[in-house]
Structures are given as C-alpha cells and as structure tokens.
C-alpha atoms as a PDB file:
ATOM      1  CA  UNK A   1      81.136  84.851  92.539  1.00  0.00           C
ATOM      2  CA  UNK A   2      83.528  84.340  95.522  1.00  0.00           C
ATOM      3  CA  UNK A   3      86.766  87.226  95.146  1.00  0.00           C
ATOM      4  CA  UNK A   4      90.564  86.303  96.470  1.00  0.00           C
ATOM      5  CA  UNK A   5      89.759  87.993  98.954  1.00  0.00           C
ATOM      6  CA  UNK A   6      87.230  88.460 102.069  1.00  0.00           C
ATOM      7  CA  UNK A   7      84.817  90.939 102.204  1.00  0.00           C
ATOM      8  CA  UNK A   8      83.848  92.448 105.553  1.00  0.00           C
ATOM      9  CA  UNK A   9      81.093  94.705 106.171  1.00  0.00           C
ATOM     10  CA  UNK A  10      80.724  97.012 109.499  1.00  0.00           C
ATOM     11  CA  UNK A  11      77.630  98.667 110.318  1.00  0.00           C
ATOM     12  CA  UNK A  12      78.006 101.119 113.620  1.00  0.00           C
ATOM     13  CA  UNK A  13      76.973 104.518 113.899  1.00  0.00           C
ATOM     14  CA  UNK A  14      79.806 105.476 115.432  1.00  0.00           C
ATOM     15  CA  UNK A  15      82.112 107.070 113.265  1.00  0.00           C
ATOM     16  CA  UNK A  16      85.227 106.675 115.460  1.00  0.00           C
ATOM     17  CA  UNK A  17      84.697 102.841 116.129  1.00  0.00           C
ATOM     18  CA  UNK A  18      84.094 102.379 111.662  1.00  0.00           C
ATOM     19  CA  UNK A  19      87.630 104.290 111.694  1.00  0.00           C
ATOM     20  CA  UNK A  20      89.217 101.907 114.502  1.00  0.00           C
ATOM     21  CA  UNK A  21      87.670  99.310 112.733  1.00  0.00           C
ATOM     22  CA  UNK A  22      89.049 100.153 109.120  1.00  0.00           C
ATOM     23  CA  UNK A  23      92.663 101.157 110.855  1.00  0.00           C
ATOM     24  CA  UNK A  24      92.868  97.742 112.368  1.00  0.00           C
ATOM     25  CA  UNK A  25      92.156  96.325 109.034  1.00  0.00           C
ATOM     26  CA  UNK A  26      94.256  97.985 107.265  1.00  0.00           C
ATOM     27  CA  UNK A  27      97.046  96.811 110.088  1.00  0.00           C
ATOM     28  CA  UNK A  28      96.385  93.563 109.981  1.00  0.00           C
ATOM     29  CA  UNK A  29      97.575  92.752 106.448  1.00  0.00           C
ATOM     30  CA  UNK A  30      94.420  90.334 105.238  1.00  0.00           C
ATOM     31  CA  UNK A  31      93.245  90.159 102.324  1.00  0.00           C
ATOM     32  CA  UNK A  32      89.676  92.131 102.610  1.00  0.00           C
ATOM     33  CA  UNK A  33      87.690  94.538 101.802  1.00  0.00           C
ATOM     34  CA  UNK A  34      85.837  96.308 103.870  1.00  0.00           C
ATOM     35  CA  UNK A  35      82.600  98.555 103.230  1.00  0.00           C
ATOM     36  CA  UNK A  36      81.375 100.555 106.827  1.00  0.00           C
ATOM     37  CA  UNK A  37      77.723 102.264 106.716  1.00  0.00           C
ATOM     38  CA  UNK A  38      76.588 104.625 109.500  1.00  0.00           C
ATOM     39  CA  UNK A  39      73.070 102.539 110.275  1.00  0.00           C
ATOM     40  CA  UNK A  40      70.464  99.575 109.659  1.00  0.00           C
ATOM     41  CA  UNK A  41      68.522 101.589 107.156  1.00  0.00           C
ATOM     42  CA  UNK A  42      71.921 102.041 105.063  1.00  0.00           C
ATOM     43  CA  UNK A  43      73.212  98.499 105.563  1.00  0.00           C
ATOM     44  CA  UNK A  44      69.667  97.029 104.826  1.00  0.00           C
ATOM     45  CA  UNK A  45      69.563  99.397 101.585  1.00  0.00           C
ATOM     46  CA  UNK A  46      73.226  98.031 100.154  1.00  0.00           C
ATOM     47  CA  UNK A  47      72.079  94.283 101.030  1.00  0.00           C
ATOM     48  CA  UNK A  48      68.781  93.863  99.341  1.00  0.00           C
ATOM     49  CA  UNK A  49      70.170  95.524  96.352  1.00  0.00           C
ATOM     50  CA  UNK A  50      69.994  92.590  93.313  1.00  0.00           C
ATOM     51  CA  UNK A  51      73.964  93.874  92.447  1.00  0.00           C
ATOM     52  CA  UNK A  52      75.155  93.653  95.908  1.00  0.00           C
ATOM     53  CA  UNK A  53      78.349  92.029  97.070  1.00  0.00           C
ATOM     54  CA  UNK A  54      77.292  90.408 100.447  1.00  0.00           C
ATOM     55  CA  UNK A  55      79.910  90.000 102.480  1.00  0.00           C
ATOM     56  CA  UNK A  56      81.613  86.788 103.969  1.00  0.00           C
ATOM     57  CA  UNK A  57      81.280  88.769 107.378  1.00  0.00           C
ATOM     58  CA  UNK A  58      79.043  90.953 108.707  1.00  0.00           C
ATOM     59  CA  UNK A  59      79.782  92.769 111.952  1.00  0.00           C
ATOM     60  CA  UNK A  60      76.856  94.429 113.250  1.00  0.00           C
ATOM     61  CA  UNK A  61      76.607  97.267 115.914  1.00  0.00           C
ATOM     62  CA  UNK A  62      73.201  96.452 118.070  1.00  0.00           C
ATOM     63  CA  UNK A  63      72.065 100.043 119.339  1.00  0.00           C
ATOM     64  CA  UNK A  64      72.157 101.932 115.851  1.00  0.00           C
ATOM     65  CA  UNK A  65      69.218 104.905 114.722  1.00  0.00           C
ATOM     66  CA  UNK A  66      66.703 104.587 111.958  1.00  0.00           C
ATOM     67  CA  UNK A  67      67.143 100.601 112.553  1.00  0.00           C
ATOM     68  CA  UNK A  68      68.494  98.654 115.208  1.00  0.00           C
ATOM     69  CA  UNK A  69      70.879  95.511 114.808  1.00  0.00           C
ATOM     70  CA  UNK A  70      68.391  93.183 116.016  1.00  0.00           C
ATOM     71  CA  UNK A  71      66.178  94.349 113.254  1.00  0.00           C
ATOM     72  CA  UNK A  72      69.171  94.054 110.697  1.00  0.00           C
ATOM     73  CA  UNK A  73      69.632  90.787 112.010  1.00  0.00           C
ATOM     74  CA  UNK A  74      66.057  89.423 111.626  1.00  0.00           C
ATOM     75  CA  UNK A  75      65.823  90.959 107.975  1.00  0.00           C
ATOM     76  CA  UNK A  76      68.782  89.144 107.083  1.00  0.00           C
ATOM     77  CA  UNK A  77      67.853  85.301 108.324  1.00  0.00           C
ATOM     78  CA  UNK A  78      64.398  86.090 106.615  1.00  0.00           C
ATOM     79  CA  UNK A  79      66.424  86.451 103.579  1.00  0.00           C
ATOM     80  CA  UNK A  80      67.157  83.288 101.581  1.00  0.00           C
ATOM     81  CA  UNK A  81      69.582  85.088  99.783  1.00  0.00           C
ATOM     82  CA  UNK A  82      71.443  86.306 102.532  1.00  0.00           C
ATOM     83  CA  UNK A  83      71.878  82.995 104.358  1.00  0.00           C
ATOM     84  CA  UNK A  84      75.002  82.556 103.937  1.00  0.00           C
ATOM     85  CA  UNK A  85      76.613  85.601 105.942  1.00  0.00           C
ATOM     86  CA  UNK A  86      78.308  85.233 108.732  1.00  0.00           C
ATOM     87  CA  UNK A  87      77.051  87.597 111.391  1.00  0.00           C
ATOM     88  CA  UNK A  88      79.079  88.880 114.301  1.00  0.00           C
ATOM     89  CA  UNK A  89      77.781  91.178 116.454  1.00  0.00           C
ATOM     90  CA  UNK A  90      79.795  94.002 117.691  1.00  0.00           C
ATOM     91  CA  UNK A  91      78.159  96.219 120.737  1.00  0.00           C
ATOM     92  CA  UNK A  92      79.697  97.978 123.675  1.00  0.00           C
ATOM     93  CA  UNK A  93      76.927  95.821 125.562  1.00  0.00           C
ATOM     94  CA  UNK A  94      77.693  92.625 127.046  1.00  0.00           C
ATOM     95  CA  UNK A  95      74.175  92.224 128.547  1.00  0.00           C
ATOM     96  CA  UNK A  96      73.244  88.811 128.857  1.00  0.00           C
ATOM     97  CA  UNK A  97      69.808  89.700 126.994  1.00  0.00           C
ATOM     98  CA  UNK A  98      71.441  90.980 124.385  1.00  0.00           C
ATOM     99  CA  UNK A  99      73.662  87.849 124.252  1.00  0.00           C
ATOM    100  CA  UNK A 100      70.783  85.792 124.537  1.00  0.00           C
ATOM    101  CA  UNK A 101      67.995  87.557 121.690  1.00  0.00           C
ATOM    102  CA  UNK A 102      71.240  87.679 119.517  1.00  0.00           C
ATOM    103  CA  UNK A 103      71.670  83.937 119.408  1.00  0.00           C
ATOM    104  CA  UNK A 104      68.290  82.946 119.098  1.00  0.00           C
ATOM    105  CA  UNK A 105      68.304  85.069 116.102  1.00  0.00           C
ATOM    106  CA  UNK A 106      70.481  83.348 114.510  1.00  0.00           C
ATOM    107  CA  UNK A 107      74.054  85.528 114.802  1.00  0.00           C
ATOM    108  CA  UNK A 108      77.323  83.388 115.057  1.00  0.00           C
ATOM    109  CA  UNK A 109      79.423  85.061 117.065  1.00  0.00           C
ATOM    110  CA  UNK A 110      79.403  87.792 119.741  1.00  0.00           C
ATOM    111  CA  UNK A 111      81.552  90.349 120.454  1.00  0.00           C
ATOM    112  CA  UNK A 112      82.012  93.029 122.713  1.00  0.00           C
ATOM    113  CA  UNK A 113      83.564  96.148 121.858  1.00  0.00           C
ATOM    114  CA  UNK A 114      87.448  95.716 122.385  1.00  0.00           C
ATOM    115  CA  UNK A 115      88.573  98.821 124.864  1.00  0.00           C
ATOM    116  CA  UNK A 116      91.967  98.917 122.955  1.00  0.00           C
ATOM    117  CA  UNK A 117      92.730  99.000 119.241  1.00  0.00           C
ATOM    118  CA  UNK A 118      95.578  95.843 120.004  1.00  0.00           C
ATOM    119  CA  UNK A 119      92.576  93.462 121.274  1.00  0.00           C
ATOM    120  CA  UNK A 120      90.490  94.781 118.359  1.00  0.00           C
ATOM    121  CA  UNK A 121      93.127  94.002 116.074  1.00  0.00           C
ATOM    122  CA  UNK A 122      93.160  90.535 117.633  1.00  0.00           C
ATOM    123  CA  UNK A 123      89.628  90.157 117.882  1.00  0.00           C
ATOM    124  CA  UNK A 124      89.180  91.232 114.084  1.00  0.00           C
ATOM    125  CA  UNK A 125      92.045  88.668 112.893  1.00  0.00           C
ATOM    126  CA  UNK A 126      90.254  85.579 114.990  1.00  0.00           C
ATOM    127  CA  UNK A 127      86.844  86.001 114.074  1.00  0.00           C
ATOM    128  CA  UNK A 128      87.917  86.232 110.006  1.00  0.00           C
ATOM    129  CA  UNK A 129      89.986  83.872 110.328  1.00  0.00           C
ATOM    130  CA  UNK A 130      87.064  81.497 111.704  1.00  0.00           C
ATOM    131  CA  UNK A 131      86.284  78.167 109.454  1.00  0.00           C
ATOM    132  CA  UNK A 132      82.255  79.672 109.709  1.00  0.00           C
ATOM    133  CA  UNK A 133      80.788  76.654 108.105  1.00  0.00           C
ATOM    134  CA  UNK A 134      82.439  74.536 110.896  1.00  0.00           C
ATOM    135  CA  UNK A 135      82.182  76.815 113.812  1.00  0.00           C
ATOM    136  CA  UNK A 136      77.853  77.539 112.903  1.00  0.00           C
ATOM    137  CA  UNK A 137      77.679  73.640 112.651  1.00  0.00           C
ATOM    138  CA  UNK A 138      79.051  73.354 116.147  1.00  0.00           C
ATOM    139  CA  UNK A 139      77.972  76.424 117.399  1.00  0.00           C
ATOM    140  CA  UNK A 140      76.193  76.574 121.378  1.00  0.00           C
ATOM    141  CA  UNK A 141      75.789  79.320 123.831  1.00  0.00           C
ATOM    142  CA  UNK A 142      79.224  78.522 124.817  1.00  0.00           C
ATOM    143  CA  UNK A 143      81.089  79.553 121.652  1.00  0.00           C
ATOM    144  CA  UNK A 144      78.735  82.478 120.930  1.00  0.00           C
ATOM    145  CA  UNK A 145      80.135  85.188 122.960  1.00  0.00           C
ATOM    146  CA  UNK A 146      84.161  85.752 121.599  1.00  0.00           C
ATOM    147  CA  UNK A 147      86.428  86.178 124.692  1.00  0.00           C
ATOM    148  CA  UNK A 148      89.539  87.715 124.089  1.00  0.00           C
END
C-alpha cells in the first residue's frame, strides 16, 4: 500500500497559504504528493472514505469553518484506521493553549505559520523529512512545538 513517494495532505482555509504551501513543495524537489482541501468537513469527508489514500503527513490548520482542527484532530485518533498519520499542526497561533490541547490530543508536531516562503520551505523539508516512528516514540512537550 505504501507509494515511492510521500503523500502530504494540507487542510487550511486559506487559499493563499494551500498555494504557498503547494509552491514550496513543488520547490523543494521531494518526492510527494500533495492533496490541499479548504476545511475539516472536506478533509474529514476524503479520510473516512474506504478508498482513501491517507497520507504519511497531515498538516492541519486549527481555526478552519464548518470544522475546526481540533475537531479534525480528535476524529482522527478515534480512528483506528487512521492511526498511523502523522499530524502536524500548522496555525498562525502560537498560543500556549493551543500548543497545549494540541498535544494532549495526540498531534506530533507543532508549527507556526512561517512569515516567509524560505522558512516555510525549510520548515516543510524538516518536518517530512522527520523519522515519525522515532520522533512520536520520543516525543515531550519539548519537541512538540517546531522552531525554525
């Protein structure tokens, strides 16, 4: 079932940030694929679909209509089937309650927006190129949030 390459889903609502985000991609070189949807209600409709690819990593915008991240994210780790994304989270907000709710949910990494499309680029390229069944073994408050 695994492809030759990784597949990389985005759901934002933003349409300039899933354009940044697909740009940066498409920079990069990797070998992905990546599928954006515009909100939770979308994302959550492609997942739970019996044909669906799921992606090796999901990054997931927080403050999204019809359904919020944090909903996303608590439909997916009630999911067996599903257990085995990798979830990033990808928000403009940096709150520490976000932070916090986020990892007790059961996300692996956290990211704040990057203000320039270089450190997206570079944020992109480090978080896919993450060993994820390492870094969730090992993973603590401390290694949550992605500094770049």
């Amino acid at each position: 079932m695994q492809n030759d390459y990784i597949h990389i889903i985005l759901a934002d609502d933003d349409e300039d940030d899933r354009l940044f985000f697909t740009d940066a991609f498409n920079e990069l070189s990797m070998n992905t694929k990546v599928n954006t949807f515009n909100d939770g209600v979308e994302l959550m409709d492609y997942l739970n679909k019996e044909d669906a690819i799921l992606p090796q990593v999901l990054f997931l915008d927080l403050n999204m209509p019809k359904k919020s991240g944090i909903e996303c994210l608590n439909e997916i780790k009630s999911h067996s089937k599903m257990s085995e994304i990798a979830i990033a989270i990808y928000s403009t907000s940096a709150s520490e309650e976000d932070i916090e709710e986020t990892f007790v949910l059961g996300a692996n990494i956290y990211i704040k927006k990057p203000d320039s499309f270089k450190k997206l680029k570079k944020v992109l390229s480090e978080v896919v190129s993450i060993n994820w069944q390492y870094h969730t073994n090992g993973l603590n408050k401390d290694n949550f949030l992605l500094k770049i």
